[in-house]
C-alpha atoms as a PDB file:
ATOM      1  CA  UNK A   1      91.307 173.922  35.599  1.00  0.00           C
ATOM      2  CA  UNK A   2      89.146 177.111  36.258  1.00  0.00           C
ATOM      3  CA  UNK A   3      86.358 177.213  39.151  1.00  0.00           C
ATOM      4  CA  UNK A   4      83.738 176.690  37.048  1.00  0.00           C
ATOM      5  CA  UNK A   5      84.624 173.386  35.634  1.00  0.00           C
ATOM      6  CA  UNK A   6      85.546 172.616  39.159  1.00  0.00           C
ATOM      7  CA  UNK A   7      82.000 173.126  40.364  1.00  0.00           C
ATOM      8  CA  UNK A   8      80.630 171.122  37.587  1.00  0.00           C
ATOM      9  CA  UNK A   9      82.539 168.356  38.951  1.00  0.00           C
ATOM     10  CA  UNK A  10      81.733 168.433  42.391  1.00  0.00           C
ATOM     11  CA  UNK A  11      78.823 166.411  43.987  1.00  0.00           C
ATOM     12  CA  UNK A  12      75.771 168.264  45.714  1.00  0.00           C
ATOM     13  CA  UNK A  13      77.221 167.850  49.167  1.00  0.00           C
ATOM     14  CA  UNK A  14      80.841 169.289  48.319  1.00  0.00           C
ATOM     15  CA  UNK A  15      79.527 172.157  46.286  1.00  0.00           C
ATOM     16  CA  UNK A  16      77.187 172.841  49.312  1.00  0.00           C
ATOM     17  CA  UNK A  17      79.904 172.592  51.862  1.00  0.00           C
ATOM     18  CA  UNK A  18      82.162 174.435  50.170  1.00  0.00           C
ATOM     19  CA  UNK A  19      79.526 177.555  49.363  1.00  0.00           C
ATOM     20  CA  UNK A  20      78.454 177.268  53.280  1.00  0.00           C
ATOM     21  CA  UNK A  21      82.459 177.555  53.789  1.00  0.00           C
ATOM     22  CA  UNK A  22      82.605 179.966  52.112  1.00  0.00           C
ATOM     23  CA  UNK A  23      80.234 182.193  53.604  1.00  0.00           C
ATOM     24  CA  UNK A  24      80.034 180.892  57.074  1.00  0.00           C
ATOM     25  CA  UNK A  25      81.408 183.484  59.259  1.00  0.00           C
ATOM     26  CA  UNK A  26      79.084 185.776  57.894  1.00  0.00           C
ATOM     27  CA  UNK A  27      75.271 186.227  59.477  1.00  0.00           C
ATOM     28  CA  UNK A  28      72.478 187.565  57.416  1.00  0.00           C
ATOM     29  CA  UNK A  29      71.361 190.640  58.671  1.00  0.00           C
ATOM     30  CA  UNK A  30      68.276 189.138  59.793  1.00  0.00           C
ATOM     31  CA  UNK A  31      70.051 186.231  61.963  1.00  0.00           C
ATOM     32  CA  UNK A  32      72.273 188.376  62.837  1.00  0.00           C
ATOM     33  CA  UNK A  33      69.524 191.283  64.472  1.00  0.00           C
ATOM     34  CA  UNK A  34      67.595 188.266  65.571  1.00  0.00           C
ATOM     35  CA  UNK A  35      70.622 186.442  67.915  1.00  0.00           C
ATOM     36  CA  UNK A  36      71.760 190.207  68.708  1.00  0.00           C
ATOM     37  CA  UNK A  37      68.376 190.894  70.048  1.00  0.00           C
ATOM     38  CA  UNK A  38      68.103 187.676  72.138  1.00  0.00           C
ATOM     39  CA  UNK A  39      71.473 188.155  73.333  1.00  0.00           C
ATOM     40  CA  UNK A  40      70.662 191.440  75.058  1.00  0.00           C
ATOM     41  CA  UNK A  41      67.218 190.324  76.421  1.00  0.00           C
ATOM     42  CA  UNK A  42      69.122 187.639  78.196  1.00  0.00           C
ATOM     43  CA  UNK A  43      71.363 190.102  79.370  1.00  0.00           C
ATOM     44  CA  UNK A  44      68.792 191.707  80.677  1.00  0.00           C
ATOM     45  CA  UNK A  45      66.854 189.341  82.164  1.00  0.00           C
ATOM     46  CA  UNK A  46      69.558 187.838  84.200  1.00  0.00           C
ATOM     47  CA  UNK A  47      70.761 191.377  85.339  1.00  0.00           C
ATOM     48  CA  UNK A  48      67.068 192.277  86.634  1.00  0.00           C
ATOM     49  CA  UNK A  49      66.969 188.990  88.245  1.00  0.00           C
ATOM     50  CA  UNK A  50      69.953 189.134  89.884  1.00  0.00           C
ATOM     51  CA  UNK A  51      69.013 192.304  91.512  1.00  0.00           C
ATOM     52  CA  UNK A  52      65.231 191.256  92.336  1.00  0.00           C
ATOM     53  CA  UNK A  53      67.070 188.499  94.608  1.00  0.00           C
ATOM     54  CA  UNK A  54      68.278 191.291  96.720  1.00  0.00           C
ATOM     55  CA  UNK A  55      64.902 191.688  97.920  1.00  0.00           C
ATOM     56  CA  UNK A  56      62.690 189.005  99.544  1.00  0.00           C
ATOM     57  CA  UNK A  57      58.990 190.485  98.266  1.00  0.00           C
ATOM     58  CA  UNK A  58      60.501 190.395  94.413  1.00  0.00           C
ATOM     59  CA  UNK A  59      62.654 186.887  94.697  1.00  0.00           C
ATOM     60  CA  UNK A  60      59.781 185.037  93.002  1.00  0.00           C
ATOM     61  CA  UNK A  61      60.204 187.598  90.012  1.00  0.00           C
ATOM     62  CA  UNK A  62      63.443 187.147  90.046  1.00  0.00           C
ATOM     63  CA  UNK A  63      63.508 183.085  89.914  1.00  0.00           C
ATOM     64  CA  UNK A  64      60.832 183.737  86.908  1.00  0.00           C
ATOM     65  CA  UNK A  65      63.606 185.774  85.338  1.00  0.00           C
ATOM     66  CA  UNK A  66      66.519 183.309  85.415  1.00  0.00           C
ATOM     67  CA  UNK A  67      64.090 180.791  83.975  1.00  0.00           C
ATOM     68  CA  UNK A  68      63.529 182.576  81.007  1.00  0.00           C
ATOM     69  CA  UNK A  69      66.821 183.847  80.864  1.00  0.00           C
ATOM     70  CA  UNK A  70      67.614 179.977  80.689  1.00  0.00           C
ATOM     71  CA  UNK A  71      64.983 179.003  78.360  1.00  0.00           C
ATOM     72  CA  UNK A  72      66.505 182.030  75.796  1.00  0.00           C
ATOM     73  CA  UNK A  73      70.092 180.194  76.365  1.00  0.00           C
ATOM     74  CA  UNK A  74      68.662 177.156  74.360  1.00  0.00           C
ATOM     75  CA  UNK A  75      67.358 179.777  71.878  1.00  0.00           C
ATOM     76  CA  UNK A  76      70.582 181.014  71.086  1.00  0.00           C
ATOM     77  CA  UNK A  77      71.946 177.281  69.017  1.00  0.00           C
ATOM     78  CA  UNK A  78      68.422 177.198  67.996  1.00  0.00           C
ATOM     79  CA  UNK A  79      68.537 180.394  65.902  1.00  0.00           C
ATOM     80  CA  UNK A  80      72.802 179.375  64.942  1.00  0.00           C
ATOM     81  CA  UNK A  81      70.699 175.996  63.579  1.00  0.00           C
ATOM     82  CA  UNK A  82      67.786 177.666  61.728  1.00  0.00           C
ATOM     83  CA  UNK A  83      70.648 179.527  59.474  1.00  0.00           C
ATOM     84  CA  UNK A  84      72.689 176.989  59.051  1.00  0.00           C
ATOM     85  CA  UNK A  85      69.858 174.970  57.538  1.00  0.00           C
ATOM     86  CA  UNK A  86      68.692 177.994  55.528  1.00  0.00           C
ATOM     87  CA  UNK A  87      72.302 178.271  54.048  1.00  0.00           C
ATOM     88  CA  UNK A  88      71.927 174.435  53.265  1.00  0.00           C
ATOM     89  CA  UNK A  89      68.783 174.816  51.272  1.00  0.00           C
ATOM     90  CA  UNK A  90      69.633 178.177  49.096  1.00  0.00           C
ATOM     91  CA  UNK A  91      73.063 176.189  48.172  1.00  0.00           C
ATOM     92  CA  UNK A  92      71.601 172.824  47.427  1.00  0.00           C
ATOM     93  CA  UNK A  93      68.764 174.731  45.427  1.00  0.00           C
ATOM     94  CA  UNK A  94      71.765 177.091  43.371  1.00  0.00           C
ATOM     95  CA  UNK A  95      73.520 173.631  42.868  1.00  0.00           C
ATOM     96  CA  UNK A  96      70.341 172.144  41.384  1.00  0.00           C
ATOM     97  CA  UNK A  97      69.789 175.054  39.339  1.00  0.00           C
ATOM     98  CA  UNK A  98      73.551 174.841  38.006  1.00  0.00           C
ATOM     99  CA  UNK A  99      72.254 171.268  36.453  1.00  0.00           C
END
C-alpha cells in the first residue's frame, strides 16, 4: 500500500502521533529562541546569585536571584508543553482538512 492510502486509514489520533513523531526532535525556531533564551537567563541568574552570596550587604539580592532562577526552571517544561500542544493542533487541523 502507498502512504497515502495509509493515512486515509488511520484515525485522528494515529495520524497525529505519527506526524508529531515525525517531527518531534525538531523545535520551531521560535520555541527553540524562546527555551534558548530562558536557558541562558537562568544561567545567569544563578551565576550572579551565587556570587552576590559572597558578600553579606548583596545576600538578599542574591536569594531574590535563585528564586527566580527557580521560578524560570518550571518555565522551561512549560514552554516544552506549549509546543507540544501547538504541534497537536496544526496536525489534528491538517488531518481534518485531509477529510
Amino acid at each position: 500500500m502507498t502512504e497515502e492510502v495509509d493515512e486515509q486509514e488511520q484515525t485522528k489520533d494515529e495520524y497525529v502521533d505519527l506526524k508529531m513523531g515525525k517531527h518531534d526532535v525538531f523545535f520551531k525556531k521560535s520555541y527553540e529562541i524562546l527555551y534558548t533564551l530562558n536557558d541562558f537567563l537562568l544561567g545567569l541568574w544563578f551565576l550572579i546569585g551565587s556570587v552576590f552570596f559572597y558578600f553579606e550587604s548583596t545576600k538578599m539580592w542574591g536569594v531574590t536571584l535563585f528564586v527566580l532562577g527557580s521560578i524560570q526552571m518550571l518555565i522551561r517544561p512549560t514552554i516544552r508543553l506549549v509546543h507540544r500542544f501547538h504541534l497537536r493542533k496544526i496536525y489534528s487541523q491538517e488531518y481534518e482538512n485531509k477529510l
